[in-house]
Protein backbone atom coordinates (compact mmCIF):
# COMPACT_ATOMS: atom_id res chain seq x y z
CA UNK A 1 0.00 0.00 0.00
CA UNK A 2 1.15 3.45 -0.87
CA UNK A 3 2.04 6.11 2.04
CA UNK A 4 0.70 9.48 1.38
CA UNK A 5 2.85 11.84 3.11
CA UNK A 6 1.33 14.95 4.34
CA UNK A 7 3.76 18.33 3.71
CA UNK A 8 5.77 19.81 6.97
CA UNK A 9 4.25 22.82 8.44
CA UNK A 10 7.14 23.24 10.24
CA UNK A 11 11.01 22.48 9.67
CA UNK A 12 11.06 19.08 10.07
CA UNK A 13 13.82 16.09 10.28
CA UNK A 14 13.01 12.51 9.47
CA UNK A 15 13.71 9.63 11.25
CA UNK A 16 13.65 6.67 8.49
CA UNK A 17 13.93 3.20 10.69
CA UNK A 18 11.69 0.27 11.59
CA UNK A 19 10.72 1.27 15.13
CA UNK A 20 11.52 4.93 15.77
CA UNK A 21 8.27 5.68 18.03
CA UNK A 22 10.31 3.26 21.01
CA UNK A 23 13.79 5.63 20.23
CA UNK A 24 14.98 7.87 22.88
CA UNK A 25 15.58 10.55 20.45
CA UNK A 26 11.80 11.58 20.26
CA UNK A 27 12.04 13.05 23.30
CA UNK A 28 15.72 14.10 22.86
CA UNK A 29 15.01 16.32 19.79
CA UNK A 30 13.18 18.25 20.97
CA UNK A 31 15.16 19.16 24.15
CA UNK A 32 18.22 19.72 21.77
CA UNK A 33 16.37 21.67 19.65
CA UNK A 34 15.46 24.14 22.55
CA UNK A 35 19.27 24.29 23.58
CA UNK A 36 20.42 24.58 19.97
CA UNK A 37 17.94 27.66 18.82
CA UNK A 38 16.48 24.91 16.33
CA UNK A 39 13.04 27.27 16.71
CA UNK A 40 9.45 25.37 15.80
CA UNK A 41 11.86 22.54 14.66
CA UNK A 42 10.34 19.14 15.06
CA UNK A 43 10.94 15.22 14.35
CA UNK A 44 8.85 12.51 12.63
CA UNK A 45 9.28 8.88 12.30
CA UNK A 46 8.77 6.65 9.06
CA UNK A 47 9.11 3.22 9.58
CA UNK A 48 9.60 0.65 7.23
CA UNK A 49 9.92 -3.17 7.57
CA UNK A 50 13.20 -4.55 7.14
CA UNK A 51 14.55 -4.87 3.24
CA UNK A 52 11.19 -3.11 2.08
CA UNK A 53 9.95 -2.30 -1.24
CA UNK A 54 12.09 0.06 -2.91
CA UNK A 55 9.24 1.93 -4.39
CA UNK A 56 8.57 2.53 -0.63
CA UNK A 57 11.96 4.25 -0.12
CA UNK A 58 11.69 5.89 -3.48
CA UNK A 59 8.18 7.68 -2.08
CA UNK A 60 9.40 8.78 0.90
CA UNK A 61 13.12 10.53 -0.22
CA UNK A 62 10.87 11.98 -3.21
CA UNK A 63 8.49 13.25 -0.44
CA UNK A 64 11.01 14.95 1.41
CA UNK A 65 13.41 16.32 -2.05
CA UNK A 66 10.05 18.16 -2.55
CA UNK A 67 8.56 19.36 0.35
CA UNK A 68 10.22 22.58 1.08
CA UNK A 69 9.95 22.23 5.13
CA UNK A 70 11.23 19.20 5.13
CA UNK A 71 14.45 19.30 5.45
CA UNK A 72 16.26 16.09 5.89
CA UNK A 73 16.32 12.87 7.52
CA UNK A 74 18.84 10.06 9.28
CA UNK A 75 18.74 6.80 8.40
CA UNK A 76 19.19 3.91 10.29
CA UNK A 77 19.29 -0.28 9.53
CA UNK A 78 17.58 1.18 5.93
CA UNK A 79 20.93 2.72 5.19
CA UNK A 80 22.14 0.45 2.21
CA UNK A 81 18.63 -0.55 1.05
CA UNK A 82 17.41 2.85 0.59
CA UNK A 83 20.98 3.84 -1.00
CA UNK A 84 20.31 1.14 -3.57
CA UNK A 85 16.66 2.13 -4.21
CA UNK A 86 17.09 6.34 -4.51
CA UNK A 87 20.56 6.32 -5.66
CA UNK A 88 19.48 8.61 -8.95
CA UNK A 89 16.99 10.99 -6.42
CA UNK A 90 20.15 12.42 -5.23
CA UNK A 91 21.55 15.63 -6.55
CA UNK A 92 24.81 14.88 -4.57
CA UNK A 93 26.44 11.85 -3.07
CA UNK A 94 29.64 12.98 -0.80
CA UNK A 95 32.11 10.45 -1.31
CA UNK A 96 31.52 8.33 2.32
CA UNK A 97 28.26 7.59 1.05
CA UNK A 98 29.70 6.91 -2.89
CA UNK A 99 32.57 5.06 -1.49
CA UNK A 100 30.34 2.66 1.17
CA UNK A 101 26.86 2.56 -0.64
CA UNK A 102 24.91 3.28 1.78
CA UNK A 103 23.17 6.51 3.30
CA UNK A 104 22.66 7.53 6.98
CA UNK A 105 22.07 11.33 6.50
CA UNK A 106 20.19 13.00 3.70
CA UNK A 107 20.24 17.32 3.70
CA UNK A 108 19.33 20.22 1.53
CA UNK A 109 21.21 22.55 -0.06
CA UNK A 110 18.77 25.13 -2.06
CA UNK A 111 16.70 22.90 -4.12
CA UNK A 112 19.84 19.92 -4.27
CA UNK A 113 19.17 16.79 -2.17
CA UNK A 114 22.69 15.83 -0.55
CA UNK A 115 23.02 12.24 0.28
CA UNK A 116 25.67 11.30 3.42
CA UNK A 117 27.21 9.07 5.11
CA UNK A 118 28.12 10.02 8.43
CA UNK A 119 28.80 6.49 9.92
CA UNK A 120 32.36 6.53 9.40
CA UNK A 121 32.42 9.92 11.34
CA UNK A 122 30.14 9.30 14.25
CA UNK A 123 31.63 5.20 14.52
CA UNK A 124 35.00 6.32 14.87
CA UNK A 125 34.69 8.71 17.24
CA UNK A 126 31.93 6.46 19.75
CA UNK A 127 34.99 3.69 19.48
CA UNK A 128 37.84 6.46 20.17
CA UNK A 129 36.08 7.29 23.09
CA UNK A 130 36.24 4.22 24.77
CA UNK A 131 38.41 2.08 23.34
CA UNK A 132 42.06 2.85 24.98
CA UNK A 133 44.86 4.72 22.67
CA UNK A 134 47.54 1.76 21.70
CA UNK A 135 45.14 -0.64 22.32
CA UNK A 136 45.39 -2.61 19.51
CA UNK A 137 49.25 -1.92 18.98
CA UNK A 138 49.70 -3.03 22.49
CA UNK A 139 47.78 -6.24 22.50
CA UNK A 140 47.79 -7.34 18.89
CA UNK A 141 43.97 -8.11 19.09
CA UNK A 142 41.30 -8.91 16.49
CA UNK A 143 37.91 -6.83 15.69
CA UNK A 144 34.97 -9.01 15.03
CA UNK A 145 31.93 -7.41 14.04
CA UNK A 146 28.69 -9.19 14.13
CA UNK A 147 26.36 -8.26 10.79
CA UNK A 148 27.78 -6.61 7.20
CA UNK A 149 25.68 -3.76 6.97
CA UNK A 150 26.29 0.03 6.92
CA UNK A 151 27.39 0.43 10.20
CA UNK A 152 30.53 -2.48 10.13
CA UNK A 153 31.18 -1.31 6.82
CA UNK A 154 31.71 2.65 8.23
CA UNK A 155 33.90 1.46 11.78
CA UNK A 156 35.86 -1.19 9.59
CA UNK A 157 36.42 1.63 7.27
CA UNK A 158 37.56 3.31 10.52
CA UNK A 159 40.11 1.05 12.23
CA UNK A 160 41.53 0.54 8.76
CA UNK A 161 42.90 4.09 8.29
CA UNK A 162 46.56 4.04 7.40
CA UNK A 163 46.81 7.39 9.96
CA UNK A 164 46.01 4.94 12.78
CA UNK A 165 49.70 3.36 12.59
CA UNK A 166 50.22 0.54 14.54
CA UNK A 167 47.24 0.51 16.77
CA UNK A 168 44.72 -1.21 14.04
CA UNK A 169 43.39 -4.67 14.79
CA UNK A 170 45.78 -7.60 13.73
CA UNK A 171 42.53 -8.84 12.05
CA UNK A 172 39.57 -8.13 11.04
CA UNK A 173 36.62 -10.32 10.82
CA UNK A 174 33.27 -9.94 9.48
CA UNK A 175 30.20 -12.53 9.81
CA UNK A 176 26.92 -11.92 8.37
CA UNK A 177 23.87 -14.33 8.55
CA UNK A 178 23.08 -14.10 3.91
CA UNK A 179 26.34 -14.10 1.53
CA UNK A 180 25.05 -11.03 -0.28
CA UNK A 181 26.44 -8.22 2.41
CA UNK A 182 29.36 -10.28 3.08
CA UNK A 183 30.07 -9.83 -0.97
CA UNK A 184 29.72 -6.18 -0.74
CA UNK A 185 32.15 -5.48 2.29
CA UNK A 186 34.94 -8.18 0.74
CA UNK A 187 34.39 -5.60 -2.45
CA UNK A 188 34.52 -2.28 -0.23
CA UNK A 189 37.62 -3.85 1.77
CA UNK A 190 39.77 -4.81 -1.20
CA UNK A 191 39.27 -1.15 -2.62
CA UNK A 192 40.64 0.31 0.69
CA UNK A 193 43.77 -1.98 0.48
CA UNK A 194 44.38 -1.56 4.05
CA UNK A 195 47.06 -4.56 4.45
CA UNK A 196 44.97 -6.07 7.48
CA UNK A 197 43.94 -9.83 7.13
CA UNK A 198 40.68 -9.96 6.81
CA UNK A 199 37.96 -12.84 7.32
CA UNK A 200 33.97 -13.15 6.02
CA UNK A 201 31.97 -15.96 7.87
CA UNK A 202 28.78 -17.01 6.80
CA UNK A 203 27.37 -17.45 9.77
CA UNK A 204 23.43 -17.80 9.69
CA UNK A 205 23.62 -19.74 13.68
CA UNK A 206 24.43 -18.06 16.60
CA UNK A 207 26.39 -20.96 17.21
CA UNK A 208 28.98 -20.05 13.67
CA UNK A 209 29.92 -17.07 15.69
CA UNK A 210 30.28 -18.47 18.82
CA UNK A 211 33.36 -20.48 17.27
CA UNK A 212 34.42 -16.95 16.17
CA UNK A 213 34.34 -15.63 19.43
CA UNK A 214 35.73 -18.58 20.68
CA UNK A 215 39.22 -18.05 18.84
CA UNK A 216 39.77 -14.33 19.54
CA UNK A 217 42.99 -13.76 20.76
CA UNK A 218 42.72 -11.53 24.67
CA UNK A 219 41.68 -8.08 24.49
CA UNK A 220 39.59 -8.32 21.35
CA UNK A 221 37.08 -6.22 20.40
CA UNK A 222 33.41 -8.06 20.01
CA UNK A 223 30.50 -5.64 17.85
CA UNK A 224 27.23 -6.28 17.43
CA UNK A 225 26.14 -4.44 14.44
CA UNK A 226 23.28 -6.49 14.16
CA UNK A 227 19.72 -4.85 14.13
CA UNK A 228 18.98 -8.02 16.95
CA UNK A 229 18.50 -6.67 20.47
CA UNK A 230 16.65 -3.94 19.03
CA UNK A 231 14.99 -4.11 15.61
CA UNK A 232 14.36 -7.91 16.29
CA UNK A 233 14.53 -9.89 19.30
CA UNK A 234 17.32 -12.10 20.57
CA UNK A 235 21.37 -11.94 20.16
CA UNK A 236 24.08 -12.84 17.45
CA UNK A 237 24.86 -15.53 19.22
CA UNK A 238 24.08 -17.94 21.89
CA UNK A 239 24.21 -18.31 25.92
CA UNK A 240 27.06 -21.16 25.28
CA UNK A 241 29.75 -18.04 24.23
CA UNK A 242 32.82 -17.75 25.78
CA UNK A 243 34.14 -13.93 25.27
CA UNK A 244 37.85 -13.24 25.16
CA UNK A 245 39.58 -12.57 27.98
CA UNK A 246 40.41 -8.80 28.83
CA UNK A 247 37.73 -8.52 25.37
CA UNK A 248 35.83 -5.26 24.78
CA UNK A 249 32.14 -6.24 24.52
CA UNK A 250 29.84 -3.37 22.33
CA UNK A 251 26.45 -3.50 21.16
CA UNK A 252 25.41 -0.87 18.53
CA UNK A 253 21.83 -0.83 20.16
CA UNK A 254 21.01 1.19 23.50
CA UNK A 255 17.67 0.43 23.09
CA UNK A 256 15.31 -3.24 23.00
CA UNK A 257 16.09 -6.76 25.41
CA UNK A 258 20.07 -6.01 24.79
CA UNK A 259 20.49 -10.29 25.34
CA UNK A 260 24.04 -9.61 23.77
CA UNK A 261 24.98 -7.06 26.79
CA UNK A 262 23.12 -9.55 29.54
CA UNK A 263 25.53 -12.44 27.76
CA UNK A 264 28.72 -9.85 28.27
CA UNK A 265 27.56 -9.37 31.61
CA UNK A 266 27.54 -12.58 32.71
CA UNK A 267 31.17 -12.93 32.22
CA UNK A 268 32.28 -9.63 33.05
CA UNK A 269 34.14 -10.64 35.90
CA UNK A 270 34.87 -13.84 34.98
CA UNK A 271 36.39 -12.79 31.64
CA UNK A 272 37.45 -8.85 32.65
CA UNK A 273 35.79 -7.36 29.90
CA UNK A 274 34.78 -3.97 29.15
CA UNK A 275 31.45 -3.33 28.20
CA UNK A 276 29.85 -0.75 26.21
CA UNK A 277 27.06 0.21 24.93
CA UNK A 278 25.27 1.96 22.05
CA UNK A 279 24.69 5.33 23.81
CA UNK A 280 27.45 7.63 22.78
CA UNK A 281 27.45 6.03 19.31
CA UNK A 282 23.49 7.61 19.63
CA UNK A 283 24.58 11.08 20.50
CA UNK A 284 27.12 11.42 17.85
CA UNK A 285 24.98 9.65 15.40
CA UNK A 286 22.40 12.23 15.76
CA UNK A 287 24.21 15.78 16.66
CA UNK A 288 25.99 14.51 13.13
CA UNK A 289 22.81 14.46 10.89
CA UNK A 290 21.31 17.47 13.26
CA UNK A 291 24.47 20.00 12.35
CA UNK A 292 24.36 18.76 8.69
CA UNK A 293 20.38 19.14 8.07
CA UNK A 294 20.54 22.18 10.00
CA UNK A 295 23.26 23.70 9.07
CA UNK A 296 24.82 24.43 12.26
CA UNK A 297 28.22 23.79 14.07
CA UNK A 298 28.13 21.13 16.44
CA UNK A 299 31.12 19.99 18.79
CA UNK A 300 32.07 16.40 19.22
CA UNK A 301 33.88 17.13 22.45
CA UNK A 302 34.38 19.46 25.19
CA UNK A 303 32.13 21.78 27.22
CA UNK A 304 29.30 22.16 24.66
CA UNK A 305 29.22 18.28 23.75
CA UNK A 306 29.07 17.70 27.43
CA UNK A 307 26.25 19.98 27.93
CA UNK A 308 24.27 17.99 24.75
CA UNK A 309 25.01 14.81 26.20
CA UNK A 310 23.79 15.85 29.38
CA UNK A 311 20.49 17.01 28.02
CA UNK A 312 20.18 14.21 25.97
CA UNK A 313 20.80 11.44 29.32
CA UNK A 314 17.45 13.65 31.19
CA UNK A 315 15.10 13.76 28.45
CA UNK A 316 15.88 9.94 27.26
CA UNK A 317 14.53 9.14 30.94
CA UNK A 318 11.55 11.15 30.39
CA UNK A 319 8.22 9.34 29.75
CA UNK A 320 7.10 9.45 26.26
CA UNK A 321 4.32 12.59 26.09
């Protein structure tokens, strides 16, 4: 069935996801916006099943290319799908987004529709906060990341950086439950030349990545960049996992059961791991897309981050209105 999309009455950001109404950041927006001088903005959801009809993408980027008060969006889980399916809507496609296939931000510029991708940005510098400098030069650990979508593809893209020196993973690996993704990111990899072995595991049990898990050398860093915890129920893999000792432990989501964090916890002394979860990546995710769409300045540290972050922790605890 076709959506109709009524026009914005007021400047408006989307949120394009598959449950966006249970996200902390409808009752974050609006506190930022207060704080940022974002007057009469305002946020709206779209949600759309997982892998959906590309017509159904196509309908809603044409919606928002055309409505003059609407004036952007962020994408999330959608981000390759709706890349695929609106590719030629765009009037410009910043080389992230060209590079990776995928979109997480889409702005205005006049009349142009600007398609981004901010993952790389907002990834790198969630992981940099919390993942120790030397880290990976000290301890010669591997990365695994759970799922081949946008997001591993943008903090892969990350830890890969020649600038980084000697403190990149000794190895990458990526699993993904279809062979499709995992085709894409071998492609995207190769291109970037990086020099770091990397693995793809089809994995479509719980159980194929617990024998990934199982191998990691101490100190290794464990993702899940899997839509499971939040967008569906459950965890990438099962209750018989055995993390890496000394292993960091981070799941993309803040939001939904979180089983992966309860299985992290459950060894956390046992094991000595650090565990993280999808918070900051949240806040950086969004004051990303907000200074792009926006067109404002935005810092991703110090006083005035603080102060965001801040506001952003009291409103998420706030009760839906």
């Amino acid at each position: 069935m076709a959506t109709t999309y009524q026009p914005a009455s007021e400047p408006t950001l989307y949120f394009i996801g598959v449950t966006t109404a249970k996200s902390s950041i409808m009752n974050v927006f609006p506190a930022w916006a207060a704080h940022l001088g974002l007057t009469d903005a305002r946020i709206k959801g779209i949600d759309f099943p997982l892998h959906a009809d590309p017509e159904r993408y196509r309908a809603a980027v044409s919606f928002i290319k055309d409505d003059p008060l609407s004036l952007g969006a962020l994408v999330t889980t959608h981000k390759i799908d709706l890349y695929r399916a609106c590719r030629d809507l765009f009037d410009e496609i910043d080389p992230h987004a060209r590079f990776m296939g995928e979109t997480s931000c889409l702005s205005k510029r006049g009349n142009q529709l600007i398609c981004h991708a901010k993952d790389p940005i907002s990834s790198g510098l969630a992981m940099d906060g919390f993942i120790a400098p030397g880290h990976f030069a000290r301890t010669q650990a591997e990365l695994f990341s759970i799922g081949a979508g946008g997001s591993t593809i943008a903090l892969t893209w990350h830890m890969m950086q020649a600038q980084r020196g000697a403190d990149r993973p000794s190895r990458i690996i990526v699993s993904n439950r279809s062979p499709v993704r995992l085709d894409e990111i071998r492609r995207i990899h190769a291109e970037l030349a990086s020099g770091i072995p990397t693995d793809y595991v089809l994995a479509p049990d719980p159980r194929d990545n617990d024998a990934v898990v199982a191998r990691l050398k101490p100190g290794a860093l464990v993702i899940n960049a899997t839509g499971l915890g939040k967008d569906a129920p459950g965890s990438p893999l099962s209750d018989g996992v055995t993390f890496p000792q000394r292993g960091i432990v981070w799941d993309l989501n803040y939001r939904g059961d979180l089983i992966f964090l309860d299985q992290a916890r459950a060894q956390q002394r046992m094991r000595d791991l650090q565990i993280e979860d999808g918070w900051t990546y949240f806040i950086h995710g969004w004051t990303q897309v907000i200074a792009e769409v926006f067109h404002i300045d935005i810092p991703v540290k110090g006083p005035e981050f603080d102060a965001i972050s801040a506001i952003a922790a009291v409103a998420a605890k706030a009760k839906p209105a």
